[in-house]
Protein backbone atom coordinates (compact mmCIF):
# COMPACT_ATOMS: atom_id res chain seq x y z
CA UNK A 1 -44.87 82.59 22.16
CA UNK A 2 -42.86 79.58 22.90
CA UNK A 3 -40.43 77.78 21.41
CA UNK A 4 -41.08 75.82 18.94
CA UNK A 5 -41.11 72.08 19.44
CA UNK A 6 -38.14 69.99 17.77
CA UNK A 7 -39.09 67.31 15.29
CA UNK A 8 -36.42 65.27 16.26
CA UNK A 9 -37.43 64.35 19.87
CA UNK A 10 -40.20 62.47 19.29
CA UNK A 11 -38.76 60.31 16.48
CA UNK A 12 -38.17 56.76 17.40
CA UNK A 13 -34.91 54.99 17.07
CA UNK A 14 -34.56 51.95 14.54
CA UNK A 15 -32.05 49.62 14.25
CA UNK A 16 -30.85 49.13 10.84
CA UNK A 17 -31.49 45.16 9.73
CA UNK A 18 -29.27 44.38 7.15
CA UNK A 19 -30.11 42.39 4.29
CA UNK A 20 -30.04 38.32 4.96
CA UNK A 21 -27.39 36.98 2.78
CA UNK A 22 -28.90 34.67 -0.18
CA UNK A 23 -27.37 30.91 -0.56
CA UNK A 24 -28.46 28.93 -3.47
CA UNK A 25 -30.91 26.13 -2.42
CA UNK A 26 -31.71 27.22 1.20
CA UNK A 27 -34.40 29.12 2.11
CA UNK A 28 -34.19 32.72 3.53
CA UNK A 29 -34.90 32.64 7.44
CA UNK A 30 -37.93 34.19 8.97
CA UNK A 31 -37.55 37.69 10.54
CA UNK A 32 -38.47 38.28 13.75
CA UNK A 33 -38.15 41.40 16.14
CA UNK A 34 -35.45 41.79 18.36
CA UNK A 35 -35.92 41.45 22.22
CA UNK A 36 -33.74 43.00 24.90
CA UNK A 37 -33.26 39.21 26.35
CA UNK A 38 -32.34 38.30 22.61
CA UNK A 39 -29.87 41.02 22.57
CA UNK A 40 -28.18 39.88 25.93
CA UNK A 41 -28.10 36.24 25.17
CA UNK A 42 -25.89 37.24 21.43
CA UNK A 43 -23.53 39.70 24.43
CA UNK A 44 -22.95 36.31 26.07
CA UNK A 45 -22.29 34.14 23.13
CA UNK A 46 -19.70 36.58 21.96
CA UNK A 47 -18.34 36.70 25.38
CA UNK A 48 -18.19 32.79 24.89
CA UNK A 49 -16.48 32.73 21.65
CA UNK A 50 -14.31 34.89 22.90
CA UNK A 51 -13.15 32.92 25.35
CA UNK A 52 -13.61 29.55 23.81
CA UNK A 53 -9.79 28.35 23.13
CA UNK A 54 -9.10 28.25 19.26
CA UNK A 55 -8.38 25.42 17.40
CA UNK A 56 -4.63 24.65 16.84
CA UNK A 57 -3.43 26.33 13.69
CA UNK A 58 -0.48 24.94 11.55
CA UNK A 59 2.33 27.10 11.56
CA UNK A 60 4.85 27.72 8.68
CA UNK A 61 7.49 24.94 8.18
CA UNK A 62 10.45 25.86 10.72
CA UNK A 63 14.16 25.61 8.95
CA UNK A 64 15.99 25.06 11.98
CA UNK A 65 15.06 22.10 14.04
CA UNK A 66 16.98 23.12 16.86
CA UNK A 67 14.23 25.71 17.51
CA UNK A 68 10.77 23.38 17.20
CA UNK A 69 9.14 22.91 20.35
CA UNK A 70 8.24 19.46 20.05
CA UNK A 71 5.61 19.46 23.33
CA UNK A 72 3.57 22.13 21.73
CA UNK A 73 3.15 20.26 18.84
CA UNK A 74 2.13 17.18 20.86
CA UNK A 75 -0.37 19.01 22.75
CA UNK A 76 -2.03 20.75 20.30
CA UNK A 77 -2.15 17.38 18.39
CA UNK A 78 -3.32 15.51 20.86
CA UNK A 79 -5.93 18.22 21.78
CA UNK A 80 -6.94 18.28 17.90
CA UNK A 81 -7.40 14.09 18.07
CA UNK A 82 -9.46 14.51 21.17
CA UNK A 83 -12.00 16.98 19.08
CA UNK A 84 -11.81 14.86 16.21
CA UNK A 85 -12.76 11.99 18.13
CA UNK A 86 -15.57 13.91 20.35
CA UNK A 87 -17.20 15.68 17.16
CA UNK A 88 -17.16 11.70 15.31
CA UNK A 89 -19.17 10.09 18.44
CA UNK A 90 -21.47 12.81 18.55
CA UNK A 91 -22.72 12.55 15.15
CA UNK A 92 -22.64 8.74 15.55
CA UNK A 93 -24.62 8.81 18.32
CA UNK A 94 -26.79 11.32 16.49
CA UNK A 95 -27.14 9.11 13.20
CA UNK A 96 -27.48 5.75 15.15
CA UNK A 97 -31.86 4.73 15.33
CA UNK A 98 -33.50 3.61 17.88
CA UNK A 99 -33.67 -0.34 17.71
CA UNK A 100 -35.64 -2.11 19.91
CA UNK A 101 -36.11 -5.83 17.65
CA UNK A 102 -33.61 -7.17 19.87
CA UNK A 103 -35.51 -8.17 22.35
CA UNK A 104 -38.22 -9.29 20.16
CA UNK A 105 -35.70 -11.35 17.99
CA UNK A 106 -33.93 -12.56 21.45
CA UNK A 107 -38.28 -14.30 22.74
CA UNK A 108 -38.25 -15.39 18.24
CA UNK A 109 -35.10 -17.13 19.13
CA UNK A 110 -35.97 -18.49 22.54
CA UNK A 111 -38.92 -19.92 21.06
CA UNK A 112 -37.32 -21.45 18.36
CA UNK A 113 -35.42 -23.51 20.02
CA UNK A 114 -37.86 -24.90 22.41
CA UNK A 115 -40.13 -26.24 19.44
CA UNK A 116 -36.85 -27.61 17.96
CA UNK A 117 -36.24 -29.30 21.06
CA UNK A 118 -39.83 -30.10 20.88
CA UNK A 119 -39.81 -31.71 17.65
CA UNK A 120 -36.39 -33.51 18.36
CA UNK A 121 -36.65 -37.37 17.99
CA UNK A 122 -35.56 -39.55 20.63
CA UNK A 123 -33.09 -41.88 19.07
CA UNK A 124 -33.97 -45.78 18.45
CA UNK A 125 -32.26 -48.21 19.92
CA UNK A 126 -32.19 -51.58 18.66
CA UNK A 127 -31.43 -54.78 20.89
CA UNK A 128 -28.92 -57.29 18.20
CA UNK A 129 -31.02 -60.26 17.40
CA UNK A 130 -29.09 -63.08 15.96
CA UNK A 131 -31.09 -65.15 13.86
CA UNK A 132 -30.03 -68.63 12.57
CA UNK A 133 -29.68 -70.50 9.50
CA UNK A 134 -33.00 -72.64 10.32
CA UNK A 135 -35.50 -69.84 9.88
CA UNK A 136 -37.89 -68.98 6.58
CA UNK A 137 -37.04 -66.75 4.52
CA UNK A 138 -39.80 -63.58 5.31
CA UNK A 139 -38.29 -63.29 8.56
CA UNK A 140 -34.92 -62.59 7.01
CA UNK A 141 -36.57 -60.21 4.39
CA UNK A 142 -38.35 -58.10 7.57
CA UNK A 143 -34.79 -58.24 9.22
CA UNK A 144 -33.84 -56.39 6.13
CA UNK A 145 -36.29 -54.06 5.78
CA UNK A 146 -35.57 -52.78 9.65
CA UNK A 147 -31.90 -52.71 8.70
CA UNK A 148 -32.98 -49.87 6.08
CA UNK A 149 -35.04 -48.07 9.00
CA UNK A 150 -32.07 -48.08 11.13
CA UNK A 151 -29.94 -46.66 8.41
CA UNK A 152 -32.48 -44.13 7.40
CA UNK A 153 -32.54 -43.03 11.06
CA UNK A 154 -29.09 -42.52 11.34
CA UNK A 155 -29.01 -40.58 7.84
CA UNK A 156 -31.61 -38.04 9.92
CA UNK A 157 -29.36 -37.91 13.32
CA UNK A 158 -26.23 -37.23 11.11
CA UNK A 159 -27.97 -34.53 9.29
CA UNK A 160 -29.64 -32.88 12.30
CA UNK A 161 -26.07 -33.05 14.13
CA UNK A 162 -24.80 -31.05 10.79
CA UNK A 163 -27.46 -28.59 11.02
CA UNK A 164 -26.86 -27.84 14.92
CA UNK A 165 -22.85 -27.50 13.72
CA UNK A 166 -23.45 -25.13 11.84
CA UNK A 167 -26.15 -22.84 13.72
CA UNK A 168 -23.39 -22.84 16.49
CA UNK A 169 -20.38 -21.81 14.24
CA UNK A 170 -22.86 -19.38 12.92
CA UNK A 171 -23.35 -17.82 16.05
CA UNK A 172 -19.78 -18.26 17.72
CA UNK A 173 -18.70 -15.91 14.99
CA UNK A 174 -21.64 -13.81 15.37
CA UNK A 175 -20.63 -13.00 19.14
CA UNK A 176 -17.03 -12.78 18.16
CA UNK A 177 -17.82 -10.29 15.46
CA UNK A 178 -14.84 -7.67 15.99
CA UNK A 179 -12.91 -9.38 18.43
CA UNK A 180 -9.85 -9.89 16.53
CA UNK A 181 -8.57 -6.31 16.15
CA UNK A 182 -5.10 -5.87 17.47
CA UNK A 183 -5.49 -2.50 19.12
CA UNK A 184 -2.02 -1.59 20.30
CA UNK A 185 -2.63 2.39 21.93
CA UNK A 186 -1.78 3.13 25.07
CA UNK A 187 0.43 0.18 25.53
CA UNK A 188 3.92 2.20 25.90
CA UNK A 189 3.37 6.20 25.91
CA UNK A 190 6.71 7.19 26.71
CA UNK A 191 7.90 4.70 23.62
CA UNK A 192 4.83 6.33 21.17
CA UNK A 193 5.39 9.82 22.10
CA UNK A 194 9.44 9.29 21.35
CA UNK A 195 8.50 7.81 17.92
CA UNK A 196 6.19 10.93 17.37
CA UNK A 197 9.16 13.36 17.77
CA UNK A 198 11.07 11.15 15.40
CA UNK A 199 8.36 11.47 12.89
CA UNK A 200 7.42 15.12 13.56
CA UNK A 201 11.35 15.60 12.97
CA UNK A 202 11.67 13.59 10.08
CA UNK A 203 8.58 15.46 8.73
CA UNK A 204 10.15 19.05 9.59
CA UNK A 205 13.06 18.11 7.55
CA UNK A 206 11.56 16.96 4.83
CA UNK A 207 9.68 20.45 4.62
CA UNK A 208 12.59 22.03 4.84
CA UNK A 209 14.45 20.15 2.65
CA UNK A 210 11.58 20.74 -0.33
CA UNK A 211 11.36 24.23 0.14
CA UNK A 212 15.30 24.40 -0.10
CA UNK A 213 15.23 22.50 -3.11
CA UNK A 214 12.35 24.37 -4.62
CA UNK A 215 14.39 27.95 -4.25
CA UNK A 216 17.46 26.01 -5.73
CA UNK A 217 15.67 25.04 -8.71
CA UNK A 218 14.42 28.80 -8.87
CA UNK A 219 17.82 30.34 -8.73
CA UNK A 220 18.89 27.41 -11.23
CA UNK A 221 16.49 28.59 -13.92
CA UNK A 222 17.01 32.09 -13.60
CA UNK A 223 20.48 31.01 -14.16
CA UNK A 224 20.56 29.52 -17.37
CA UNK A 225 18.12 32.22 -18.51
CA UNK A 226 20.45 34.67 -18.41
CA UNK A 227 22.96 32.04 -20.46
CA UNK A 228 23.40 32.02 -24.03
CA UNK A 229 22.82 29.45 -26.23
CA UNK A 230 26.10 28.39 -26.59
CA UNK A 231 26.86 28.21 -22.71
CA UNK A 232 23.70 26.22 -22.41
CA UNK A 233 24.87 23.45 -25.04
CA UNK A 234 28.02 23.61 -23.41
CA UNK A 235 26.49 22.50 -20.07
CA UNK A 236 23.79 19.78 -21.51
CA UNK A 237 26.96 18.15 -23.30
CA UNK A 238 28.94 17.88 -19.98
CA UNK A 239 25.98 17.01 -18.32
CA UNK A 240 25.68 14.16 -21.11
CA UNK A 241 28.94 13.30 -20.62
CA UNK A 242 28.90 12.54 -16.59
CA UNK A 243 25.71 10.75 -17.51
CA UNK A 244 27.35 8.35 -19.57
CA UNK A 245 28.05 4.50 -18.15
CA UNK A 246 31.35 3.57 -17.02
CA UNK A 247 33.21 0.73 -18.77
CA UNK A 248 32.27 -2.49 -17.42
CA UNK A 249 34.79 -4.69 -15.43
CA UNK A 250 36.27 -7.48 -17.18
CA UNK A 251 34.69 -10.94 -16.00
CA UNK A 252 36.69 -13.93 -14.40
CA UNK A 253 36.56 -17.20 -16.17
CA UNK A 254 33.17 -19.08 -15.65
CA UNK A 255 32.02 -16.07 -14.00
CA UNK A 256 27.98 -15.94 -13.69
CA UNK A 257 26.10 -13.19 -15.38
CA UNK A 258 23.52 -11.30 -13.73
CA UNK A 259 21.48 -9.11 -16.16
CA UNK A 260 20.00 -6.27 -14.53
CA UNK A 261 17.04 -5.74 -16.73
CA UNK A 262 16.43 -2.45 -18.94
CA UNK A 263 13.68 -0.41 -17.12
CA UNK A 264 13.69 1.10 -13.99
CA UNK A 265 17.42 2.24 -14.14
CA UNK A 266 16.37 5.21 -11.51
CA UNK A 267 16.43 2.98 -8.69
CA UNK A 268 19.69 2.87 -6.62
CA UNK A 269 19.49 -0.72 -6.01
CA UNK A 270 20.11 -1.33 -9.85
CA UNK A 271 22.89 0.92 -9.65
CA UNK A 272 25.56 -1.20 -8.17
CA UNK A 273 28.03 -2.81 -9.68
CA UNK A 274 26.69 -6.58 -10.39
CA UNK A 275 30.03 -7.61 -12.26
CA UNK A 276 31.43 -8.18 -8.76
CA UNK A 277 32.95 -11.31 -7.54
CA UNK A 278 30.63 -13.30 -4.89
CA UNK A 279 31.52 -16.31 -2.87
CA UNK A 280 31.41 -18.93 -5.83
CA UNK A 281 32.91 -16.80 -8.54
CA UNK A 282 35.61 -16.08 -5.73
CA UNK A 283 37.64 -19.69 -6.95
CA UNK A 284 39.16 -19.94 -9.64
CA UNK A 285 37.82 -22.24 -11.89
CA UNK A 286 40.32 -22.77 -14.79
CA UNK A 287 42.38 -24.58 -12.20
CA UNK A 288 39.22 -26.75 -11.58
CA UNK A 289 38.93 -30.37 -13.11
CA UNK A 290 36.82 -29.88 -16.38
CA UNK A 291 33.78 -31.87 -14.33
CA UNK A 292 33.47 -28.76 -12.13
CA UNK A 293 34.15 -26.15 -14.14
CA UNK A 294 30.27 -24.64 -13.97
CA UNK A 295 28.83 -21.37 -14.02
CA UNK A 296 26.66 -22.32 -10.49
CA UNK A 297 28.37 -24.84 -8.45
CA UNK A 298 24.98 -25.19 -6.94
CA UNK A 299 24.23 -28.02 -9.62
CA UNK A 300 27.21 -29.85 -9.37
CA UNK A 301 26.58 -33.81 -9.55
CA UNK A 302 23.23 -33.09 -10.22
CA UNK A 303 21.14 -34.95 -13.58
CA UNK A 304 20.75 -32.78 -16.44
CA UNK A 305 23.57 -31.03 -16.83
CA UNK A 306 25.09 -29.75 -20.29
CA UNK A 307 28.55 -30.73 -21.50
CA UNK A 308 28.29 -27.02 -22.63
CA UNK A 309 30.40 -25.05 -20.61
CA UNK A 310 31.53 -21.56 -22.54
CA UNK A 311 31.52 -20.13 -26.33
CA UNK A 312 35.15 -20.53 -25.91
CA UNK A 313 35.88 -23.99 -24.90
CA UNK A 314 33.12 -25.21 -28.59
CA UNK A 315 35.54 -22.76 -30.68
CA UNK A 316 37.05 -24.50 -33.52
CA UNK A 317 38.83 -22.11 -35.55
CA UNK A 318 43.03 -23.36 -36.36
CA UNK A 319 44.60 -20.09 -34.48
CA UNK A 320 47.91 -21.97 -36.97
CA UNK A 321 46.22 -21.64 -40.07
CA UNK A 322 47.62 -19.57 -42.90
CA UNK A 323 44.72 -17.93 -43.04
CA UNK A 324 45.27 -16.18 -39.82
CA UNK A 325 49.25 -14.30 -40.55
CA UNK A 326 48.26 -10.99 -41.41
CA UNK A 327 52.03 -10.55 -43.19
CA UNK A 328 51.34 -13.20 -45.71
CA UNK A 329 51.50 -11.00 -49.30
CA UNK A 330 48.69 -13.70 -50.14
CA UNK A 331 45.95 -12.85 -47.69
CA UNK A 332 46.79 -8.91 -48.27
CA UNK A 333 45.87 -9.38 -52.05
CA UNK A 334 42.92 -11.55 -51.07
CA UNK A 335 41.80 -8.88 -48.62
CA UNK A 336 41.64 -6.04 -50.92
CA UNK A 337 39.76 -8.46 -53.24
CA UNK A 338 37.23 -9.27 -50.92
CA UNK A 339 34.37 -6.56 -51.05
CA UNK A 340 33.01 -4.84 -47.57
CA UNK A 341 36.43 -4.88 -46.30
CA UNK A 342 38.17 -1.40 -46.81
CA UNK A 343 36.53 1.68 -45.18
CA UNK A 344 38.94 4.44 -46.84
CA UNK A 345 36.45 5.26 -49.38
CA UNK A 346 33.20 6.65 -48.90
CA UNK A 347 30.07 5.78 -50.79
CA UNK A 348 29.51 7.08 -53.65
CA UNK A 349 25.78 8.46 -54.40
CA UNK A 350 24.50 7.03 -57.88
CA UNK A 351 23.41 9.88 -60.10
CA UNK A 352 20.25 9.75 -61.91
């Protein structure tokens, strides 16, 4: 007897198809059986992917500048623009129709203007008659009439010479559709790559710079969690207290005021000191005749001036009067009087 046969050597080997993946809105592909020639042409596009550079990748923001390698960057920016710009004419190339009205609206256009040149008048030239007193009257009435044609005609030539304007303004712009972009590339590499580093630093340090100040704040609130609530009043109030605006510098006679509005105080520029001395506050203008004693010199001698000058100079209180000598037993009896005028009492709450 012989051997008995094995099941397994006449059973066919099938490759396992996996499932095709579903997307929403896109219909599944058709199946179709797999050739040796298909599988050799997928073993040479993964041999081509494979070798098919990579696109640039962005690395993680480097701390230390001293260690960027600014001609890498370049090149692999300058390789990413050159992509960018391949893959956009490509698909506008792709997207663009085929137009060929341009040659039929070139022969409309041709033949437009020969009928207009067609249909174009010659003007009418008139040879000045002089006509005397001695003739009838009709003869001066059909000398008026052809002074209307003549008038008439020139109304038309004016008109036509308006419309011929304007179809060649029209078109002048028409052919110079685009020509006034200021494209400035390529002018000075050596300058435009050195203003690149300066940005690619200034943009590296900036990173750095947030992600420094983003641990900071970190560690900062970690900090004051651990505080108490005492220690953390104690902080706000000196933080309140360095907040707080310094005492303003005392102003020179007939010194201008600048008000620096009240929004925006975050900006530095509204943080200087605008109490300063400039060039005309610089004088000293109470040893200036009274005519020139003026907040802006700038309108000296000019009409329209006030005879107002400062709160102090219209003051007409008596500095002598009685009124004033705090000693006098007479104003200290006339003080207490005088309600509103003694704080060493607090109010008292009316009871119901």
């Amino acid at each position: 007897m012989g051997k008995p046969a094995d099941k397994g050597a006449n059973r066919k080997l099938t490759k396992v198809v996996k499932a095709p993946r579903y997307r929403p809105g896109v219909a599944p592909a058709p199946e179709r059986e797999s050739s040796p020639e298909d599988e050799d042409s997928q073993a040479d596009e993964q041999q081509e992917t494979d070798q098919r550079p990579s696109a640039p990748s962005i690395s993680a923001p480097t701390i230390a500048l001293k260690n960027v390698d600014l001609n890498e960057r370049f090149q692999q920016s300058k390789q990413a623009e050159e992509e960018r710009a391949r893959i956009e004419e490509s698909q506008r190339i792709a997207a663009a129709p085929l137009d060929h009205s341009d040659d039929y609206t070139t022969a409309e256009s041709s033949e437009e203007e020969e009928s207009e040149s067609e249909e174009e008048k010659p003007r009418v030239l008139l040879k000045p008659t002089f006509i005397p007193k001695s003739l009838p009257l009709p003869n001066t009435v059909v000398d008026v009439n052809s002074h209307a044609i003549v008038s008439s005609n020139n109304k038309e030539d004016t008109h036509l010479l308006i419309d011929q304007q304007l179809k060649r303004e029209v078109e002048e712009s028409s052919d110079d559709e685009g020509g006034d972009i200021l494209d400035t590339d390529d002018l000075d590499p050596a300058a435009e790559r050195a203003t690149w580093k300066l940005r690619e630093l200034q943009r590296i340090k900036r990173e750095k710079d947030f992600f420094i100040q983003r641990e900071k704040d970190i560690e900062e609130a970690e900090r004051r969690k651990n505080l108490t609530e005492e220690e953390r009043l104690a902080e706000d109030m000196q933080w309140v207290d360095a907040q707080k605006e310094k005492p303003k510098e005392k102003m020179r006679f007939m010194q201008k005021y600048w008000h620096k509005g009240a929004f925006y105080q975050d900006d530095e520029i509204l943080n200087r000191n605008y109490l300063e001395t400039v060039q005309d506050d610089a004088l000293h203008k109470e040893n200036l005749p009274k005519p020139m004693q003026l907040k802006d010199l700038s309108k000296l001698g000019k009409a329209g001036q006030t005879r107002y000058t400062h709160l102090v100079d219209q003051d007409t209180t008596e500095r002598d009067s009685a009124w004033f000598d705090r000693n006098s037993s007479i104003n200290k009896r006339t003080l207490n009087k005088m309600g509103g005028m003694k704080d060493d009492r607090g109010s008292k709450r009316r009871r119901s």
